[in-house]
Protein backbone atom coordinates (compact mmCIF):
# COMPACT_ATOMS: atom_id res chain seq x y z
CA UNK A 1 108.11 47.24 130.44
CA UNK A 2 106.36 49.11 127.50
CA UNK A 3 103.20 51.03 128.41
CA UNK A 4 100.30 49.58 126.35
CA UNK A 5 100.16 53.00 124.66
CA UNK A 6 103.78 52.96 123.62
CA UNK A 7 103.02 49.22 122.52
CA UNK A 8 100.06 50.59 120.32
CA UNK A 9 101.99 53.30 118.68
CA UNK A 10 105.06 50.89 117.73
CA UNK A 11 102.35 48.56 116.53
CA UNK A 12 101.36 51.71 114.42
CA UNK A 13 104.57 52.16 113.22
CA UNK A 14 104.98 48.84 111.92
CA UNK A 15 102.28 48.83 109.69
CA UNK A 16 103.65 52.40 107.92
CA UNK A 17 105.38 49.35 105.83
CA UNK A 18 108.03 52.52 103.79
CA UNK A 19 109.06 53.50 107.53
CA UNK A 20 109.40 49.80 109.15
CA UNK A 21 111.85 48.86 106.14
CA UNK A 22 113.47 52.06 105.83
CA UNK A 23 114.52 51.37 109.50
CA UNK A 24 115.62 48.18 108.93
CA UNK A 25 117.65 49.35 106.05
CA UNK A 26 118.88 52.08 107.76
CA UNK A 27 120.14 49.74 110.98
CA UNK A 28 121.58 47.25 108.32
CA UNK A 29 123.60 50.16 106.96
CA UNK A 30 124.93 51.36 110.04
CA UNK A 31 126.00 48.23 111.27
CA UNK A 32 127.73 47.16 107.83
CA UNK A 33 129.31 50.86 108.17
CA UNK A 34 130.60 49.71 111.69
CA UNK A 35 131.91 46.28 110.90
CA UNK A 36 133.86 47.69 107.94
CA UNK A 37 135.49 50.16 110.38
CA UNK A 38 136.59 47.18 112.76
CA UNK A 39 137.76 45.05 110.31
CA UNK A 40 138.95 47.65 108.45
CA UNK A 41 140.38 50.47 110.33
CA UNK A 42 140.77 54.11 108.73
CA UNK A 43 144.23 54.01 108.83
CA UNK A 44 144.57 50.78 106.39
CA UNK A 45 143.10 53.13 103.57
CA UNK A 46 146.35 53.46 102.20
CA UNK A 47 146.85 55.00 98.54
CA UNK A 48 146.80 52.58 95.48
CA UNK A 49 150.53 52.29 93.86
CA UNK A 50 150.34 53.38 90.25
CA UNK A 51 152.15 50.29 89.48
CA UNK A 52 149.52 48.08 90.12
CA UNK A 53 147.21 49.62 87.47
CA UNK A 54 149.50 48.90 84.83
CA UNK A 55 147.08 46.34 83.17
CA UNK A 56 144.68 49.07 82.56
CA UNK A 57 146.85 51.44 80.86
CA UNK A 58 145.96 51.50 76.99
CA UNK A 59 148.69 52.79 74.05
CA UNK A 60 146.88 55.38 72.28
CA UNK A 61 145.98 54.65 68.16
CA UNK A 62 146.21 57.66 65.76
CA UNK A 63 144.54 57.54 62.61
CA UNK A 64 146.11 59.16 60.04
CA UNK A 65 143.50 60.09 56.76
CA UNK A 66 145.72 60.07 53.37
CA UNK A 67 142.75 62.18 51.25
CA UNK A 68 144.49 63.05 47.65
CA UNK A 69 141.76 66.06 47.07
CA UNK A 70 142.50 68.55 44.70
CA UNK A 71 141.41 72.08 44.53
CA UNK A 72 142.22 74.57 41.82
CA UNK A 73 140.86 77.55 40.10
CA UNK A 74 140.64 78.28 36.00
CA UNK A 75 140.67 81.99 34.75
CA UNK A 76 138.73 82.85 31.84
CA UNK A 77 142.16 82.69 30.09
CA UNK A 78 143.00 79.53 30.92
CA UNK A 79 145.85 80.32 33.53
CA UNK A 80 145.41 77.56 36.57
CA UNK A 81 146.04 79.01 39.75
CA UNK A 82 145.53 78.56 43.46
CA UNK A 83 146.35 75.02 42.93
CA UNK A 84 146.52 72.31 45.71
CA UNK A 85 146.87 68.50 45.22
CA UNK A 86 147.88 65.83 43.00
CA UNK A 87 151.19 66.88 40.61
CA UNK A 88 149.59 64.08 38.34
CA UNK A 89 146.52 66.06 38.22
CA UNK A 90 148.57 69.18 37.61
CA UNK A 91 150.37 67.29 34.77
CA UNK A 92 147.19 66.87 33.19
CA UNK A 93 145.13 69.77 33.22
CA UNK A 94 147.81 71.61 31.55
CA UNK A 95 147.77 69.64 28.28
CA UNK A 96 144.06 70.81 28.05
CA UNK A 97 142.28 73.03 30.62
CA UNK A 98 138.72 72.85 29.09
CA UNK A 99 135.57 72.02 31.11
CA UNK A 100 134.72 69.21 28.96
CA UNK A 101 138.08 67.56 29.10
CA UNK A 102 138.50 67.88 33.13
CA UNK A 103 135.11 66.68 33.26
CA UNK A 104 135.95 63.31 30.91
CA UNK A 105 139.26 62.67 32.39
CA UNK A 106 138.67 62.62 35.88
CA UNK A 107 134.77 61.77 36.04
CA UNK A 108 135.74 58.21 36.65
CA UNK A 109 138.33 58.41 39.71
CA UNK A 110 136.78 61.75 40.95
CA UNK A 111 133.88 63.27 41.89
CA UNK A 112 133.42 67.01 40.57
CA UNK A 113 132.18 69.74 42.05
CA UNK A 114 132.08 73.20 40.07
CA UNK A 115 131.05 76.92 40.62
CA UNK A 116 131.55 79.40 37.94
CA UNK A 117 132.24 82.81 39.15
CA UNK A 118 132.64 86.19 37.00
CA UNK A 119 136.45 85.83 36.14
CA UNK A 120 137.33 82.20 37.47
CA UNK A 121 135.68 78.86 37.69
CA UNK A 122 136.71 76.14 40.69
CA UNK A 123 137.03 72.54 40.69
CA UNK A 124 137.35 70.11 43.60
CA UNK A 125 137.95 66.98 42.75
CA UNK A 126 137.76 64.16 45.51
CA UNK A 127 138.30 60.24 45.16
CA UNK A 128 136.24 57.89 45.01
CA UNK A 129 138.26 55.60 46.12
CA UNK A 130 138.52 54.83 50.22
CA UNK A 131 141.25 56.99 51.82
CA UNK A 132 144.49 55.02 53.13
CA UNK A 133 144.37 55.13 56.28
CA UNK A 134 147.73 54.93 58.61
CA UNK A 135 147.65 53.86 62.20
CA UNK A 136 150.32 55.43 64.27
CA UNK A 137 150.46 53.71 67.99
CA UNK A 138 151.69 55.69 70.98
CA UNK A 139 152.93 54.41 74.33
CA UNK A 140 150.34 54.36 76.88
CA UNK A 141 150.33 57.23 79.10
CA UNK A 142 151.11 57.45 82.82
CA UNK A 143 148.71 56.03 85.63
CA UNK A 144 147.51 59.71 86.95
CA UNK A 145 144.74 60.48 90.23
CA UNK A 146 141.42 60.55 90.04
CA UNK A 147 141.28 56.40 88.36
CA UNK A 148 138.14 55.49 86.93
CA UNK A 149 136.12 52.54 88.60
CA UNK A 150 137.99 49.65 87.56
CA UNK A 151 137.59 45.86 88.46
CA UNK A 152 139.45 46.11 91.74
CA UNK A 153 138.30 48.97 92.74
CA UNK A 154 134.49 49.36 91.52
CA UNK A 155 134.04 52.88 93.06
CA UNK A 156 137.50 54.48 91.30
CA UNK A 157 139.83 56.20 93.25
CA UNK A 158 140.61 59.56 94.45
CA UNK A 159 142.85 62.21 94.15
CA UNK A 160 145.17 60.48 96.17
CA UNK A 161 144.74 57.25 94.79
CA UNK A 162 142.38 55.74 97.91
CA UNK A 163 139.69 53.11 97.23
CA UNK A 164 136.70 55.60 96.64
CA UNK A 165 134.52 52.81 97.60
CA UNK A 166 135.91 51.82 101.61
CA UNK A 167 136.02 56.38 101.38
CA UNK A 168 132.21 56.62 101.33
CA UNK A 169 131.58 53.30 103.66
CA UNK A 170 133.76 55.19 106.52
CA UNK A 171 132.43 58.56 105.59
CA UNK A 172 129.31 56.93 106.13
CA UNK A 173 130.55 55.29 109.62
CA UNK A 174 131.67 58.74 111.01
CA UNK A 175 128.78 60.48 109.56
CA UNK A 176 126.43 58.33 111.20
CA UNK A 177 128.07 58.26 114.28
CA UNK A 178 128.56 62.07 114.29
CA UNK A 179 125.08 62.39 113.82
CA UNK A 180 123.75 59.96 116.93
CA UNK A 181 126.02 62.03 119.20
CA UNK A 182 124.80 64.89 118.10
CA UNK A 183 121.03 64.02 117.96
CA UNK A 184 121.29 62.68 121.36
CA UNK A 185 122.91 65.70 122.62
CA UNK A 186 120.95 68.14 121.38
CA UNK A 187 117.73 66.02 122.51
CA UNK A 188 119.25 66.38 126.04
CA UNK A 189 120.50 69.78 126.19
CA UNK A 190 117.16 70.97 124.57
CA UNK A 191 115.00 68.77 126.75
CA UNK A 192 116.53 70.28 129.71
CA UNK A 193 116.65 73.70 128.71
CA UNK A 194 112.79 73.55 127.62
CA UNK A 195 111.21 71.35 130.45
CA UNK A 196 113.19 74.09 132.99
CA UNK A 197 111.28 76.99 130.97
CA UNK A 198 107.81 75.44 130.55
CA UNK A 199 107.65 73.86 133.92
CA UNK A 200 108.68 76.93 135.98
CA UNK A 201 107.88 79.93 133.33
CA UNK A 202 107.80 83.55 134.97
CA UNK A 203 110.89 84.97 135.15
CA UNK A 204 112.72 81.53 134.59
CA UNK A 205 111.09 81.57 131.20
CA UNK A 206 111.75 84.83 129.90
CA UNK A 207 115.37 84.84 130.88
CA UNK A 208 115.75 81.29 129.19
CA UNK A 209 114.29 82.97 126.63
CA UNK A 210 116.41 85.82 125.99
CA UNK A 211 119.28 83.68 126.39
CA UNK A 212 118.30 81.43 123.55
CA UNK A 213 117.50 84.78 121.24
CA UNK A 214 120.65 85.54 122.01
CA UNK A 215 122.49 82.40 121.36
CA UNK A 216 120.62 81.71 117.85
CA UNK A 217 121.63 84.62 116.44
CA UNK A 218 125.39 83.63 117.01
CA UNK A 219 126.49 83.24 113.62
CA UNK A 220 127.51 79.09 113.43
CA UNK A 221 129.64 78.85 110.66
CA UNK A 222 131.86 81.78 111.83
CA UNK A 223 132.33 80.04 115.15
CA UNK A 224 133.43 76.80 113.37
CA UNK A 225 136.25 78.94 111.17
CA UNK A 226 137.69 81.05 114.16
CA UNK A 227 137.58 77.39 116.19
CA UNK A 228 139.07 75.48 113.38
CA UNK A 229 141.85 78.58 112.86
CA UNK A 230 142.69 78.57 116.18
CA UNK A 231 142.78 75.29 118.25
CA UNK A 232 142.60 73.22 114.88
CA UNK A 233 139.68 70.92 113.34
CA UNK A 234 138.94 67.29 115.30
CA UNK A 235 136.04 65.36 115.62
CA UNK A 236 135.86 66.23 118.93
CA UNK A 237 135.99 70.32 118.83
CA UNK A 238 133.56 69.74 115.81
CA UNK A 239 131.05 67.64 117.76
CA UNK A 240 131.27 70.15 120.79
CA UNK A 241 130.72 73.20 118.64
CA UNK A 242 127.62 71.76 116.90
CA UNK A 243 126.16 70.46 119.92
CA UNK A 244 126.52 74.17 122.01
CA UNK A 245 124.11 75.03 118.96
CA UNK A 246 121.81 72.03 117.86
CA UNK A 247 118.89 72.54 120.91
CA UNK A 248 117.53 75.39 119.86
CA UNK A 249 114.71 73.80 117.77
CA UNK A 250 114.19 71.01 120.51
CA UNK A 251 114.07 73.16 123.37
CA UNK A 252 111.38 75.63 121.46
CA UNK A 253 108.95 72.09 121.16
CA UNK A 254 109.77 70.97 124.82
CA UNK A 255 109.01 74.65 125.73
CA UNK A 256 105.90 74.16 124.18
CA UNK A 257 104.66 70.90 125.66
CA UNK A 258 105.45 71.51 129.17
CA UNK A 259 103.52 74.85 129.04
CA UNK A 260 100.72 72.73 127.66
CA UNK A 261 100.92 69.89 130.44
CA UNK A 262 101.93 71.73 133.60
CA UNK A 263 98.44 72.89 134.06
CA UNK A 264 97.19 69.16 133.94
CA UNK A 265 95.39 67.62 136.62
CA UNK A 266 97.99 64.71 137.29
CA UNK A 267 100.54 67.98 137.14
CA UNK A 268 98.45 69.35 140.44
CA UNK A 269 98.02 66.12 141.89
CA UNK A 270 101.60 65.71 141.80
CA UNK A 271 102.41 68.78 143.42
CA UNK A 272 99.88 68.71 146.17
CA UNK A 273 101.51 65.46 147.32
CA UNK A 274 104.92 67.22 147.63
CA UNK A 275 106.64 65.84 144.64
CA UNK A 276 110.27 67.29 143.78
CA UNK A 277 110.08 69.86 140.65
CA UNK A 278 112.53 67.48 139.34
CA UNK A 279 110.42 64.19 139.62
CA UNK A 280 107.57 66.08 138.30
CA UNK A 281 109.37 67.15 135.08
CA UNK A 282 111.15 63.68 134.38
CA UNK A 283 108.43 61.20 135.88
CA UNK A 284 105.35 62.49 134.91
CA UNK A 285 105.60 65.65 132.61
CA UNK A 286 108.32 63.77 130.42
CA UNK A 287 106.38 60.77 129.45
CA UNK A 288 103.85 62.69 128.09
CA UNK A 289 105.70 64.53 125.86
CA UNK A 290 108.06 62.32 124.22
CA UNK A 291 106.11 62.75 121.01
CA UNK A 292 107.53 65.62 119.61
CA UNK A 293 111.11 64.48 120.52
CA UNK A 294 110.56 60.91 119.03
CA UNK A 295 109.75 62.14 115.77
CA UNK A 296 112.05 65.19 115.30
CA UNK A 297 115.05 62.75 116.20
CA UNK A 298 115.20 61.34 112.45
CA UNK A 299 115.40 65.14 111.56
CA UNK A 300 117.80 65.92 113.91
CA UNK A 301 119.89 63.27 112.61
CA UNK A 302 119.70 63.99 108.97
CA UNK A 303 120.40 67.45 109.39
CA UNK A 304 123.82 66.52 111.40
CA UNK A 305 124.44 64.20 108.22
CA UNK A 306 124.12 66.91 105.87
CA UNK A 307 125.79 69.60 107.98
CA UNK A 308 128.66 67.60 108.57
CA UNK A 309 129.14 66.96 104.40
CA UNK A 310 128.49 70.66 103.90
CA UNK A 311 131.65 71.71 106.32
CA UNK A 312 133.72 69.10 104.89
CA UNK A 313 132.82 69.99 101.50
CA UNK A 314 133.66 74.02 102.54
CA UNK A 315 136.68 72.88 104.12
CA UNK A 316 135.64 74.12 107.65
CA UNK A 317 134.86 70.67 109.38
CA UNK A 318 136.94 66.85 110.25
CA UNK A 319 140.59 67.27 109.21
CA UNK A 320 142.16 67.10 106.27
CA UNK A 321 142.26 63.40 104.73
CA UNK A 322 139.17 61.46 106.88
CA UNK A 323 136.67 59.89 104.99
CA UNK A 324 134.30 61.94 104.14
CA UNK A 325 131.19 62.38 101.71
CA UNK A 326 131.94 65.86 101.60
CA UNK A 327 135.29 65.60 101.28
CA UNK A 328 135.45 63.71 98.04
CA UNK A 329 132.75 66.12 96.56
CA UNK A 330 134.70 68.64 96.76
CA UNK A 331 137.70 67.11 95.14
CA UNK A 332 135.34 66.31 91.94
CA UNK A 333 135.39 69.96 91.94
CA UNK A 334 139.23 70.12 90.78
CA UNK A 335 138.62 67.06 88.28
CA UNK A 336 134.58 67.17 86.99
CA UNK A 337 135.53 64.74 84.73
CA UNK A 338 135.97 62.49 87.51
CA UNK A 339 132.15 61.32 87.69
CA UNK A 340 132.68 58.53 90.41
CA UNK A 341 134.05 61.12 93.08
CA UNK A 342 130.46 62.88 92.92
CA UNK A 343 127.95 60.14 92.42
CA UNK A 344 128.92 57.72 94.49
CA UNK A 345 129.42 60.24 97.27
CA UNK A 346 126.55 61.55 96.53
CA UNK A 347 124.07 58.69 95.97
CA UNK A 348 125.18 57.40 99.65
CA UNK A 349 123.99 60.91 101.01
CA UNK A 350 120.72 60.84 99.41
CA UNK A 351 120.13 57.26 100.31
CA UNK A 352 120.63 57.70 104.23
CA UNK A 353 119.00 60.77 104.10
CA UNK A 354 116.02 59.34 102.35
CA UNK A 355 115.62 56.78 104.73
CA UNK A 356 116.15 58.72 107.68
CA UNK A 357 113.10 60.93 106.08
CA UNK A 358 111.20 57.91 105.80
CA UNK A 359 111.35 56.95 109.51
CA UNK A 360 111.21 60.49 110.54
CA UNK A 361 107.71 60.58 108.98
CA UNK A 362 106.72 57.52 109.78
CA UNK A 363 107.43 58.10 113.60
CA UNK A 364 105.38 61.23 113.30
CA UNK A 365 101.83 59.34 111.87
CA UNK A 366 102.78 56.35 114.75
CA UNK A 367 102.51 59.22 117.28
CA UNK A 368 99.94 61.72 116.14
CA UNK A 369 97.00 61.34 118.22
CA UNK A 370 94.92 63.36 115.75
CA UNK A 371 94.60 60.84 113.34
CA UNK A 372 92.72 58.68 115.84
CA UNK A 373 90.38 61.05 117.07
CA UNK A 374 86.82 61.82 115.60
CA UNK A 375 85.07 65.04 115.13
CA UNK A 376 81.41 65.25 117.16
């Protein structure tokens, strides 16, 4: 049963109307994600055969332009040189050369256009008639990888000729899983490690402490390429490295809270009636200070989202050829003509994560107790 506080705060949340649907969306998301991959498995994603895009190839349609322009240049003598153009035109500047005759002669099919230098004067005579035109057809060119989005395949396809489209929706699915785990996991590891060092402080504390110093200034994304180098790149070893790394931040705010509640009253009480230092910490210090682990779980999850894309998109995270957001944005880099292989990628990113910053901040006005209280 729900405590009539934790009833009051989900009432809370409700109302925040942008949170309550954003949740809603994001749950209808994830389970669309997870149906897909049941119905669908990863290993059906099979590449498209160029053959069956046949229909879409186009022959190509050359224009060819036949302009009869004519360009030549009068001395002061009369000599015609630098000629180009009609020999009919050629034929009949020669049986009279003067300004006034060009002019009369070839006014009607031509328009003129003179300059007079010092020791030459130029004509360019063009039609005034419509070019012919000549259309020269080509075969159509081979099917080739990245396709554009087509009827079949709305999304386009990718380098290796995979639906783009069931790409993202299983990207998605292992994104969103990878990010639960690891949001879970880092709640726990970080709840444990900060309720041990805010409950017992001391000595306890400041070794915790130094440890974590220690541990945060481990360089991440060097650990990931010496792991991935050495025993090889899995969902798995990827999951375990990120988790040995994601509590920091949570154990810092659990750190926090239980040096804020140990010196309670109901803390004392508690203690004077013999309680274990473990029922203490989970029964009644834990309950107390969910709040700051509630709302920094929507965080914690978009930041495994967007960590995982950012490896695959570096090259350092799942292996080569799972779905992946990140994956397929970095193939646009090879082909940035191919549009589809970064915005659709990328809109499904920015969707989840917007929603996931949605709830996140709706979760965190639910449970702020400030808002409720009134200066005397």
């Amino acid at each position: 049963m729900l405590s009539p506080l934790t009833k009051k705060r989900f009432r809370a949340f409700k109302r925040i109307k942008r949170a309550w649907y954003s949740l809603i969306a994001l749950m209808v998301i994830y389970v669309v994600c997870q149906i897909v991959g049941i119905i669908s498995p990863v290993e059906n994603i099979k590449p498209v055969k160029s053959t069956s895009l046949n229909d879409y190839r186009k022959p190509v349609i050359e224009k060819i332009y036949d302009v009869k322009t004519t360009r030549f240049n009068i001395s002061q003598s009369g000599e015609i040189f630098d000629f180009e153009g009609d020999e009919e035109v050629l034929s009949k500047i020669k049986l009279d050369n003067s300004d006034k005759n060009i002019i009369e002669k070839f006014s009607d099919n031509y328009n003129i256009t003179k300059k007079i230098s010092n020791d030459y004067t130029r004509y360019f005579l063009e039609p005034k008639v419509s070019p012919n035109v000549t259309l020269v057809e080509y075969p159509p060119s081979e099917v080739s990888f990245p396709f554009a989005p087509c009827k079949e395949h709305p999304f386009g396809l990718d380098q290796s000729g995979r639906d783009v489209m069931m790409l993202v929706i299983h990207g998605m699915r292992i994104a969103l899983n990878f990010g639960l785990v690891l949001a879970f996991s880092g709640m726990l590891i970080g709840l444990i490690i900060g309720s041990v060092e805010g409950y017992f402080g001391g000595r306890v504390d400041i070794l915790f402490q130094r440890f974590t110093e220690i541990w945060s200034a481990v360089p991440f994304l060097y650990v990931m390429i010496f792991i991935g180098s050495t025993i090889g790149r899995s969902f798995s070893i990827l999951l375990i490295c990120y988790a040995i790394f994601n509590w920091i931040a949570v154990s810092y705010y659990m750190r926090a809270e239980f040096l804020r509640l140990r010196s309670y009253t109901f803390v004392e009480a508690a203690k004077c009636q013999g309680f274990s230092a473990s029922r203490i910490i989970f029964g009644h210090i834990l309950p107390n200070a969910l709040t700051p682990l509630i709302t920094l779980f929507p965080f914690l999850l978009m930041g495994a989202i967007g960590s995982l894309a950012a490896l695959d998109f570096l090259g350092f995270g799942l292996p080569p050829m799972t779905p992946s957001c990140g994956e397929l944005l970095k193939q646009s880099q090879a082909d940035p003509s191919a549009w589809w292989l970064i915005f659709f990628p990328a809109s499904a990113l920015f969707i989840v994560m917007l929603l996931t910053v949605l709830i996140g901040e709706g979760l965190r006005d639910a449970f702020d107790p400030r808002q409720k209280s009134v200066l005397s």
